[in-house]
C-alpha atoms as a PDB file:
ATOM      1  CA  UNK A   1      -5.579 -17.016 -10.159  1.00  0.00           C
ATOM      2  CA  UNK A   2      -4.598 -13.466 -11.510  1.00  0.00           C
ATOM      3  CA  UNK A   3      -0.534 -13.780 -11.517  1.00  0.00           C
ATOM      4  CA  UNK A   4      -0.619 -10.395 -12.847  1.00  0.00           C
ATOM      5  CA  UNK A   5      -1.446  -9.370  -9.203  1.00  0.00           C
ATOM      6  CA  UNK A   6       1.084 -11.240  -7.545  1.00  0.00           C
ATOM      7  CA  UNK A   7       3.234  -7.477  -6.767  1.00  0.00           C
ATOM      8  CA  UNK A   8       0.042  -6.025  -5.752  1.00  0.00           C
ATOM      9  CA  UNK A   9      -0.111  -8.689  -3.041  1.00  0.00           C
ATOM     10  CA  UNK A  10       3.396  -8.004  -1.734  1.00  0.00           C
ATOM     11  CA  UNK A  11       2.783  -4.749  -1.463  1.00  0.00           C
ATOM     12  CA  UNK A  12      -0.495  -5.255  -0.027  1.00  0.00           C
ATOM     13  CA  UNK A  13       1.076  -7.963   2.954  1.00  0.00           C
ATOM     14  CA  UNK A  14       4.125  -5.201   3.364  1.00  0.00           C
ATOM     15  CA  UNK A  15       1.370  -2.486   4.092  1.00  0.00           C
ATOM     16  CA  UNK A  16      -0.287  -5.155   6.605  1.00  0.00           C
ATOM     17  CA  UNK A  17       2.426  -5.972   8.095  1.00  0.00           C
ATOM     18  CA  UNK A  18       4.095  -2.566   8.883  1.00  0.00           C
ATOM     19  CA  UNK A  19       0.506  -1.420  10.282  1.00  0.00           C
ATOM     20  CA  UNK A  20       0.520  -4.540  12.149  1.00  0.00           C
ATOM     21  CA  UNK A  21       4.061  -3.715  13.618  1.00  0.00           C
ATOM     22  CA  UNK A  22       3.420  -0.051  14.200  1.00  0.00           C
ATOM     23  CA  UNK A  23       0.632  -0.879  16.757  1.00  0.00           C
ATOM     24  CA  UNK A  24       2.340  -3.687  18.296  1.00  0.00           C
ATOM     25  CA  UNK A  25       5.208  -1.388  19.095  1.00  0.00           C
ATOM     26  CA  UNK A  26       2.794   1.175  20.743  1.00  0.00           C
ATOM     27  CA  UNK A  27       1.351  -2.051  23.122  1.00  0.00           C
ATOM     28  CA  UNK A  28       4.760  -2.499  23.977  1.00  0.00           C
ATOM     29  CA  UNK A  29       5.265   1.302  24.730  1.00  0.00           C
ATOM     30  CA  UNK A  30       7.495   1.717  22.167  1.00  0.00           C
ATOM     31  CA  UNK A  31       7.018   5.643  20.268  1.00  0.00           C
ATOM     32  CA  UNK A  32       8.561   6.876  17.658  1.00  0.00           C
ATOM     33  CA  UNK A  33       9.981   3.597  15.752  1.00  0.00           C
ATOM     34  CA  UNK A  34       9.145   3.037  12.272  1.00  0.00           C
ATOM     35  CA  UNK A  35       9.186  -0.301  10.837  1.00  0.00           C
ATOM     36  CA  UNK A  36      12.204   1.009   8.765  1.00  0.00           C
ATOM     37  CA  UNK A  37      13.679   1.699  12.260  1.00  0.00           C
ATOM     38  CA  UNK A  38      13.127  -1.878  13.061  1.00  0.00           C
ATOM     39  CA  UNK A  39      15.099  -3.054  10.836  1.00  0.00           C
ATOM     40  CA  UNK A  40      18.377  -1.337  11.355  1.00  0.00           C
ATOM     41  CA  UNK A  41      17.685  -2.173  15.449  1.00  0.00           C
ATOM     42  CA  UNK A  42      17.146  -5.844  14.711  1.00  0.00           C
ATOM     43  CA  UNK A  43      20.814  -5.797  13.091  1.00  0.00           C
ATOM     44  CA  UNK A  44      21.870  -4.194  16.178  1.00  0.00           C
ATOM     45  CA  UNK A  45      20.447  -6.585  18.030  1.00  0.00           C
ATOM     46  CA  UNK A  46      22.426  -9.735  16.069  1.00  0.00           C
ATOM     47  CA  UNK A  47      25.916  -8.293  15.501  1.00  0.00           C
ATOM     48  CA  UNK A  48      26.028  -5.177  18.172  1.00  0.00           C
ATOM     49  CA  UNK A  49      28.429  -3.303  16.502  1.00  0.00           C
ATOM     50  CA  UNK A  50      28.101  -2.592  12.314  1.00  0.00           C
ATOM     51  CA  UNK A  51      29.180  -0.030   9.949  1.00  0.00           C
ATOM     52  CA  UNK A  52      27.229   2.479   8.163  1.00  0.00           C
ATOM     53  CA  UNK A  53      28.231   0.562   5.039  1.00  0.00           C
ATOM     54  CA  UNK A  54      27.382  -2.792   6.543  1.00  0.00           C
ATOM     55  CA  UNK A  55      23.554  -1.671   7.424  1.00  0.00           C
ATOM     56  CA  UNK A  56      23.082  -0.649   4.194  1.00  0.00           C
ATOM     57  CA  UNK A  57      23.601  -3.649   2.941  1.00  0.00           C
ATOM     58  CA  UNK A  58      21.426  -5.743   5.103  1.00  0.00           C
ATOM     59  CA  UNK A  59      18.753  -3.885   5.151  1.00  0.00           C
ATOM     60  CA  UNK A  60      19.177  -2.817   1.247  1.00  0.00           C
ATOM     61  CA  UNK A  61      18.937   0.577   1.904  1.00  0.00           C
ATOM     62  CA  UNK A  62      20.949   3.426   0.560  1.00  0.00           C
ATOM     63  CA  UNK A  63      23.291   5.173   2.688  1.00  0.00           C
ATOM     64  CA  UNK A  64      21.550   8.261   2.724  1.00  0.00           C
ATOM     65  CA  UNK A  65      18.415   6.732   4.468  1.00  0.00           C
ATOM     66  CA  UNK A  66      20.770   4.377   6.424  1.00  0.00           C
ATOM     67  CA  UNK A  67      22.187   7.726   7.866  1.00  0.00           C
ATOM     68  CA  UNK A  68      18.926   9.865   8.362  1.00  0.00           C
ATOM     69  CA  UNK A  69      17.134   6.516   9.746  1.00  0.00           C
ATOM     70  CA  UNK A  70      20.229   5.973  12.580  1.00  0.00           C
ATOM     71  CA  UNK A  71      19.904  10.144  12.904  1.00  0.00           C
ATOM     72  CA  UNK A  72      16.299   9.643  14.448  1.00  0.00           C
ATOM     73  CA  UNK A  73      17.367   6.644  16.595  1.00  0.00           C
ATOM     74  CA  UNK A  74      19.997   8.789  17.991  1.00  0.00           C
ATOM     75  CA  UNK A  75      17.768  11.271  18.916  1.00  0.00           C
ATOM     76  CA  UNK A  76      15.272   8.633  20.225  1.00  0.00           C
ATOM     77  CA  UNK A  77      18.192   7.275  22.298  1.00  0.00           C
ATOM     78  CA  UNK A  78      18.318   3.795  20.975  1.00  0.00           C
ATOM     79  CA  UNK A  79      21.622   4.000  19.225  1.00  0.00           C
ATOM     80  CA  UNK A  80      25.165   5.879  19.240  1.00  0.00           C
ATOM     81  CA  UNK A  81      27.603   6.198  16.333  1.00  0.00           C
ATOM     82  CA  UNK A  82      31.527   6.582  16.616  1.00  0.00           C
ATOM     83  CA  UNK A  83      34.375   6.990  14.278  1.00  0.00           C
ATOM     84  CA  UNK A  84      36.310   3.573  13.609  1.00  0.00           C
ATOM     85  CA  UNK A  85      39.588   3.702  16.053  1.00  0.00           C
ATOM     86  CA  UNK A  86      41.478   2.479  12.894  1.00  0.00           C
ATOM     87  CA  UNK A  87      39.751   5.070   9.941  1.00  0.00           C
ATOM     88  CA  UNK A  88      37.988   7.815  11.478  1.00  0.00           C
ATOM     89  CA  UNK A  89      35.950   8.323   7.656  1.00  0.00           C
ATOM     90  CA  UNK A  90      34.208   4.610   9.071  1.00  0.00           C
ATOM     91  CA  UNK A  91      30.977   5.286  11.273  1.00  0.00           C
ATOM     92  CA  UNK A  92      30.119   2.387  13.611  1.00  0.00           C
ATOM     93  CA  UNK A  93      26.635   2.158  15.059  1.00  0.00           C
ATOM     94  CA  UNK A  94      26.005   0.963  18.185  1.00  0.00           C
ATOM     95  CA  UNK A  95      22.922   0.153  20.926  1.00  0.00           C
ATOM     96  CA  UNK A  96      22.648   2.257  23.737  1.00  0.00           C
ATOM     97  CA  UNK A  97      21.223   0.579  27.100  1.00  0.00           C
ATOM     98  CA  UNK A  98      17.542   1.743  26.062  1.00  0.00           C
ATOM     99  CA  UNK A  99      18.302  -0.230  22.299  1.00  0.00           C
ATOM    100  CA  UNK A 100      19.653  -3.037  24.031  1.00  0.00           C
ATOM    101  CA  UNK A 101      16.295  -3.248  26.444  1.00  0.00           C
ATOM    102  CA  UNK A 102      14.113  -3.400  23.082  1.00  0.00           C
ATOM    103  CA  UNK A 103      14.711  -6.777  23.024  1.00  0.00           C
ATOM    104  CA  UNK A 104      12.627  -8.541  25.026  1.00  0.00           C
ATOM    105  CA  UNK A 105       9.513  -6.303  23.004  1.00  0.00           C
ATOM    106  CA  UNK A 106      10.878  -6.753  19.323  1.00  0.00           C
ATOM    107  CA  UNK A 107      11.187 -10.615  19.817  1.00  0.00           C
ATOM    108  CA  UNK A 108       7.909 -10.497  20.928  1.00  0.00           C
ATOM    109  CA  UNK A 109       6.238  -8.921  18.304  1.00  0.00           C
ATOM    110  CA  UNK A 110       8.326 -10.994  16.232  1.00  0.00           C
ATOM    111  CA  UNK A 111       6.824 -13.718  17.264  1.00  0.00           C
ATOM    112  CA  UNK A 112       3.121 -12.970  17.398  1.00  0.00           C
ATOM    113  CA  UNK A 113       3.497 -11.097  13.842  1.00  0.00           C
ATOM    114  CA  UNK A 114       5.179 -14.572  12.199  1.00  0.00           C
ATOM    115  CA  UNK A 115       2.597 -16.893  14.446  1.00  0.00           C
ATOM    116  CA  UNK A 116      -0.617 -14.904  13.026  1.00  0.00           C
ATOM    117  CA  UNK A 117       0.972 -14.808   9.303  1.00  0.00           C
ATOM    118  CA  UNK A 118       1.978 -18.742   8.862  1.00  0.00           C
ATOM    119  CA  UNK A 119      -1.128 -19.465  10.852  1.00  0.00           C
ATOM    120  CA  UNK A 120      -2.847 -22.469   8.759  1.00  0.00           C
ATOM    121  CA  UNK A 121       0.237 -22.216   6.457  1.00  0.00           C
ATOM    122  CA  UNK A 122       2.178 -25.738   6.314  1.00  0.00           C
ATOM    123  CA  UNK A 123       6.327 -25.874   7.172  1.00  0.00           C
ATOM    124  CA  UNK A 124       6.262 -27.149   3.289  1.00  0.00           C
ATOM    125  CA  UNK A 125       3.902 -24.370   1.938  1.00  0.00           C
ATOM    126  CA  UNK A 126       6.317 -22.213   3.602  1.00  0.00           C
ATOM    127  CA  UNK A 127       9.501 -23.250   2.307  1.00  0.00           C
ATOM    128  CA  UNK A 128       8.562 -23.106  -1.292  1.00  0.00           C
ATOM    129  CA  UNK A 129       6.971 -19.924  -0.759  1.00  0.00           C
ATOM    130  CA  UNK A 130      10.505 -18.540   1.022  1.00  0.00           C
ATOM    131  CA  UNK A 131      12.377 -19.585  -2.577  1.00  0.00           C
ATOM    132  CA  UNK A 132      10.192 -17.831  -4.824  1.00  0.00           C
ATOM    133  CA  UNK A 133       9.968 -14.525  -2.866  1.00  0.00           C
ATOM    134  CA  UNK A 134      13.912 -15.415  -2.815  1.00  0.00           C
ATOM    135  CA  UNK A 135      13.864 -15.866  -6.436  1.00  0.00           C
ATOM    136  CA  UNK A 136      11.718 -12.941  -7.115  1.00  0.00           C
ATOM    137  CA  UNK A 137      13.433 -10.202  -4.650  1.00  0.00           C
ATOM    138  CA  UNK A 138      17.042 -11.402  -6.802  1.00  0.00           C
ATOM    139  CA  UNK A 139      15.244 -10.728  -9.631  1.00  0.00           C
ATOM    140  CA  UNK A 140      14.704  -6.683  -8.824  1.00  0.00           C
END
């Protein structure tokens, strides 16, 4: 085994998997939603209601592509932003109705994405494989 290789693989199973997402999204009738979208609407989707601040963090993205990401979702309709009623320089983001509905489609696609990647994978293989990428993504 080449370890030398092992970043080109990441990036190689990122590519995969965002092409695999992209087209999955389309079956669904979903247009316009990047996988970088997906992210900030599958926070959304857990907590409802999170700051500008708070995405960034979750998704380990700067604030400046938090912002133009939840820009394009606004325009797509999927989410809403308002001041905090106790500091108006806080931006929450919200789901509209049409966010909310993605659900249904994104756990979907969740599912069929993670059932063809662990395919022939064991629950052990997969745990020790979760700590080094956990190991290796601290380590950047």
């Amino acid at each position: 085994m080449n370890r030398d290789h092992i970043l080109f693989i990441i990036g190689r199973i990122n590519y995969k998997v965002n092409r695999f997402l992209i087209r999955e999204l389309k079956k669904h009738h979903i247009k316009g939603i990047a996988p970088s979208h997906g992210e900030i609407l599958g926070a959304l989707l857990i907590r409802e209601r999170l700051q500008m601040k708070e995405l960034a963090e979750i998704i380990d993205k700067d604030k400046s592509t938090i912002t133009a990401l939840v820009n394009k979702l606004m325009v797509l309709g999927y989410v809403e932003k308002a001041k905090d009623d106790d500091d108006s320089r806080i931006s929450i983001i919200s789901l509209t109705q049409k966010g909310k509905a993605l659900k249904p489609s994104f756990l979907e696609v969740s599912k069929t994405m993670c059932a063809r990647a662990y395919d022939g994978i064991s629950e052990s293989d997969k745990e020790k494989l979760y700590v080094l990428l956990m190991k290796l993504n601290k380590s950047l």
